[in-house]
N, C-alpha and C. Protein backbone atom coordinates (compact mmCIF):
# COMPACT_ATOMS: atom_id res chain seq x y z
N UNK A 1 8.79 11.93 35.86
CA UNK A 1 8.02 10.70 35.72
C UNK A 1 6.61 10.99 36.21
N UNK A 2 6.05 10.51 35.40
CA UNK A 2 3.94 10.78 35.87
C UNK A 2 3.48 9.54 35.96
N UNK A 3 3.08 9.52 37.32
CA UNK A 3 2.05 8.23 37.60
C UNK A 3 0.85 8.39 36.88
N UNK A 4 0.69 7.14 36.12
CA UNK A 4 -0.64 6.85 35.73
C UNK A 4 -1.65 5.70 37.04
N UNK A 5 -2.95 5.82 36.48
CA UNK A 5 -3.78 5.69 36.97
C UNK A 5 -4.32 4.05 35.92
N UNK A 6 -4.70 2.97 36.83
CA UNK A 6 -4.76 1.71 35.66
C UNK A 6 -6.68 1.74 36.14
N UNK A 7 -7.05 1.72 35.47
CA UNK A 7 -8.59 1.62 35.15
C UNK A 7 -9.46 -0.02 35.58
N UNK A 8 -10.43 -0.04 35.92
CA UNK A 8 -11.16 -1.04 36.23
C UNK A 8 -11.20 -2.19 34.93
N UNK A 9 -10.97 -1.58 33.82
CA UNK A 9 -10.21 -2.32 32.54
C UNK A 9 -8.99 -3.03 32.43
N UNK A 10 -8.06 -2.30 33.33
CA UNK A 10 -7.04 -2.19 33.23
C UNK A 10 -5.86 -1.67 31.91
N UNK A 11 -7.02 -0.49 31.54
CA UNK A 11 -6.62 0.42 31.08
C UNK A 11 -5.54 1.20 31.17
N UNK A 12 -4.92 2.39 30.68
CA UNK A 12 -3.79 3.44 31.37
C UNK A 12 -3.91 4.47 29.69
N UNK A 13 -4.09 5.59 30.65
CA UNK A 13 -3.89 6.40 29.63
C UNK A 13 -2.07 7.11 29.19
N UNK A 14 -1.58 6.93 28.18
CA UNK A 14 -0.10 7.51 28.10
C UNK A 14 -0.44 9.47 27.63
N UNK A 15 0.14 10.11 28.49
CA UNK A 15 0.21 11.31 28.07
C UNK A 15 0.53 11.48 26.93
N UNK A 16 -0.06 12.85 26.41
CA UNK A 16 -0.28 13.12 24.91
C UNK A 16 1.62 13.51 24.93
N UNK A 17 2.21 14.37 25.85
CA UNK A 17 3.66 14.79 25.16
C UNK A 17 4.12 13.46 24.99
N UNK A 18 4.03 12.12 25.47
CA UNK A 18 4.91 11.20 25.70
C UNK A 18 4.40 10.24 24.39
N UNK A 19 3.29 10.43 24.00
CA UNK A 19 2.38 10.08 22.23
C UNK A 19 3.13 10.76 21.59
N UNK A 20 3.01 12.07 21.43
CA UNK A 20 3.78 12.41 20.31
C UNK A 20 5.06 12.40 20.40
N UNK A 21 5.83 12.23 21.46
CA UNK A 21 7.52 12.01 21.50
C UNK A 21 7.85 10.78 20.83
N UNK A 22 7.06 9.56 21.04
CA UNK A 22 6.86 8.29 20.45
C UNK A 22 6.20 8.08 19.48
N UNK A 23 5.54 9.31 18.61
CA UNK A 23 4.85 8.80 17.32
C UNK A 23 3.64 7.89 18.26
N UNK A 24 2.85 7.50 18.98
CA UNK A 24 2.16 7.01 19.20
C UNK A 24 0.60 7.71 19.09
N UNK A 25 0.14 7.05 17.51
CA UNK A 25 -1.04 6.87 17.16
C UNK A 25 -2.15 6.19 17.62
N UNK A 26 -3.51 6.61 17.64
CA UNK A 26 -4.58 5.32 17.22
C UNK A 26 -4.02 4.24 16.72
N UNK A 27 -4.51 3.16 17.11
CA UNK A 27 -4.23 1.78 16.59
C UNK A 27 -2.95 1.65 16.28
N UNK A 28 -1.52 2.65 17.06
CA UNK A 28 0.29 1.84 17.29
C UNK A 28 -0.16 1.06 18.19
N UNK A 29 0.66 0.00 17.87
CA UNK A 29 0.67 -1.45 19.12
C UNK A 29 1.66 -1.06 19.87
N UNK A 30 1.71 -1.69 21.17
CA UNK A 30 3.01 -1.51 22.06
C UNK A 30 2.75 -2.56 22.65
N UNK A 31 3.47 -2.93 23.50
CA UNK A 31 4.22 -4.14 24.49
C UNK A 31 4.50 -3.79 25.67
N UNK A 32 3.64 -4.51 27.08
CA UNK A 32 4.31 -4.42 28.40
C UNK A 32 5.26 -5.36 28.35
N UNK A 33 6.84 -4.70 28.70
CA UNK A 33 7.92 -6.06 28.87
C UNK A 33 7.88 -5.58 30.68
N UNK A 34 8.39 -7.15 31.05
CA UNK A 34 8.51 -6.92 32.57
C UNK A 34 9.93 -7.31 32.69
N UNK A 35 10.35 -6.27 33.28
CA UNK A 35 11.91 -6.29 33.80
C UNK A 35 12.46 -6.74 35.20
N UNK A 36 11.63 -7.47 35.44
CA UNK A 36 12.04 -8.02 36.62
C UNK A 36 11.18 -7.01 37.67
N UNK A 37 10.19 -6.75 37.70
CA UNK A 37 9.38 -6.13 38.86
C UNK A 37 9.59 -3.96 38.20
N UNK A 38 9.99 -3.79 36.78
CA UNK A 38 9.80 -2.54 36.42
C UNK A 38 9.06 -3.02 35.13
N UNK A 39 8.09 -2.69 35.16
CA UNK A 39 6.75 -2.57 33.31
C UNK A 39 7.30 -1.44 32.56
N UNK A 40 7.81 -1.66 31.29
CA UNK A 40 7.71 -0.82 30.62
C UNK A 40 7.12 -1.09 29.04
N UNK A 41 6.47 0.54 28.83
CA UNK A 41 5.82 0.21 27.58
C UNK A 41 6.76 0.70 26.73
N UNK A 42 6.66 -0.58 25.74
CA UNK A 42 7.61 -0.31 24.33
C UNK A 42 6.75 -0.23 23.30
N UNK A 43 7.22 0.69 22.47
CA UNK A 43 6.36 0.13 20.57
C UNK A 43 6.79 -1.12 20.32
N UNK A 44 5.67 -1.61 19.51
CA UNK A 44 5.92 -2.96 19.21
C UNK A 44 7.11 -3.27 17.65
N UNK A 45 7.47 -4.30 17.72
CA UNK A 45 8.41 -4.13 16.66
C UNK A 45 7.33 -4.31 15.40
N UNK A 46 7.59 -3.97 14.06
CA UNK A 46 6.73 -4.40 13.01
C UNK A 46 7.34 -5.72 12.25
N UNK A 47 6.45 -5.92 11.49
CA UNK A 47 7.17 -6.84 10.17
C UNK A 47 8.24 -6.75 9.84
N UNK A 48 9.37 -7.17 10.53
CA UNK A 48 10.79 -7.09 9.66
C UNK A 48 11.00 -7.08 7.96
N UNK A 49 10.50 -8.13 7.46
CA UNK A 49 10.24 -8.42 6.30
C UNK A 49 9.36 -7.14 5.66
N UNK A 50 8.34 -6.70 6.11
CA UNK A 50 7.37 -6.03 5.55
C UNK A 50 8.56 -4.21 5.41
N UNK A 51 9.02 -4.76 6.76
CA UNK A 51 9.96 -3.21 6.67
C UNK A 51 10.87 -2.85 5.94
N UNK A 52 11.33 -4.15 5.41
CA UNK A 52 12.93 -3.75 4.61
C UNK A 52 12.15 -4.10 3.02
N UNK A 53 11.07 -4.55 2.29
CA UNK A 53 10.76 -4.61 1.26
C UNK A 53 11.24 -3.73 0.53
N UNK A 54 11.59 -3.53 -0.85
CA UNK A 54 11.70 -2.99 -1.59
C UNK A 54 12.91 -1.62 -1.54
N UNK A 55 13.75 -2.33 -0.23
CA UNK A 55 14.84 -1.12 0.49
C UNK A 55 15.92 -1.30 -0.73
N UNK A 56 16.14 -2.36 -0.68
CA UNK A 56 17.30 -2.63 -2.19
C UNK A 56 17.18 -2.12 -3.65
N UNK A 57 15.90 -2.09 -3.88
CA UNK A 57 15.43 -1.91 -5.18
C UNK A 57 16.41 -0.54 -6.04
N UNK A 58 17.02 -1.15 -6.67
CA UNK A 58 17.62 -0.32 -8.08
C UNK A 58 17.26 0.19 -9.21
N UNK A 59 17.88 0.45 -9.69
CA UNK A 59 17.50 1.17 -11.14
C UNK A 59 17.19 -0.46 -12.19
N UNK A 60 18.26 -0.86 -12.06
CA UNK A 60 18.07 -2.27 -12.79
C UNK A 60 17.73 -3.69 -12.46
N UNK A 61 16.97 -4.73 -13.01
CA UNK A 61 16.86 -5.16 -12.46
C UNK A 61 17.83 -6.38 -11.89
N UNK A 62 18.27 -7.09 -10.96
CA UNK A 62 19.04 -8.04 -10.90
C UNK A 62 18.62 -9.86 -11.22
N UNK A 63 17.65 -9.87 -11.63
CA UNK A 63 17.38 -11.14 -12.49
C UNK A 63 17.57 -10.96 -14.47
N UNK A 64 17.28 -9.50 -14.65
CA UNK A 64 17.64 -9.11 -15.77
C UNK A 64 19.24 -8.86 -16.03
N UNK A 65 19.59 -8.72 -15.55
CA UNK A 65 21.24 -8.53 -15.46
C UNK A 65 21.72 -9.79 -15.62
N UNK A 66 21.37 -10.95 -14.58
CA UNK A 66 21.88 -12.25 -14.50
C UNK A 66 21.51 -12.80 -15.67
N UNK A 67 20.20 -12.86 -16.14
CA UNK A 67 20.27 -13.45 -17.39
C UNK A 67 20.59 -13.09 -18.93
N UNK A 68 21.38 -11.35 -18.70
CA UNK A 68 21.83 -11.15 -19.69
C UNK A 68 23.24 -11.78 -20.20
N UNK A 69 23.84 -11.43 -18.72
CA UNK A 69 25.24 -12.13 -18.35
C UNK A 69 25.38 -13.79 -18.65
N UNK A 70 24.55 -14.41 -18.21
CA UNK A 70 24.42 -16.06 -19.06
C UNK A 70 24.49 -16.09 -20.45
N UNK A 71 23.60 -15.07 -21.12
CA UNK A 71 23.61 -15.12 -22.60
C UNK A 71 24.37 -14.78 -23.22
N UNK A 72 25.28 -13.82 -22.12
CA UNK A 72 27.30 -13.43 -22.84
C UNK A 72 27.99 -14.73 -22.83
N UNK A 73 27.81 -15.61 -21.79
CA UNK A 73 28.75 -16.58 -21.02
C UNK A 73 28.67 -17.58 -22.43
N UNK A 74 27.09 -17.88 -22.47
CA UNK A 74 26.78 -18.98 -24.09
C UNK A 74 26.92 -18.43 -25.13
N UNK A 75 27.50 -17.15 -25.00
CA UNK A 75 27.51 -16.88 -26.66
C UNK A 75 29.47 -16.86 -27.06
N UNK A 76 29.97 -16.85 -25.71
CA UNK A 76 31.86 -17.01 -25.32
C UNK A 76 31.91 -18.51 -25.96
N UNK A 77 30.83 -19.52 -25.00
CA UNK A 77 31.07 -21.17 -25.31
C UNK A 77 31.06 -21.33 -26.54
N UNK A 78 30.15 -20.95 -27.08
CA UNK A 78 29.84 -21.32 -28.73
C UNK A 78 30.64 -20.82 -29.64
């Protein structure tokens, strides 16, 4: 464990091994959570939504499918 040093900013610099162990870039956000009298820095979570976009995406589409399948269903009725 390495003590940091908090700045007249209240700044803190995170060591570079402990940046790149964490992927921590320029401009990654993180989060002080307080644990009851222990600070720790977390990455921040992202856009849930923004994260799972386009995770499903198939070969076909599923509004095209559904409305092919209706046009079987009305062509059974008739």
């Amino acid at each position: 464990m390495e003590a940091l040093t908090v700045s007249s900013k209240g700044w803190v610099v995170i060591p570079a091994a402990l940046r790149r162990k964490y992927e921590l870039r320029p401009g990654s956000r993180v989060q002080i959570v307080d644990y009851g009298g222990v600070l720790a820095i977390v990455p921040a979570a992202g856009d849930p939504v923004a994260e799972v976009a386009g995770m499903l995406k198939g070969e076909t589409s599923l509004t095209g499918a559904l409305l092919e399948e209706h046009g079987r269903e009305l062509g059974r009725e008739r």
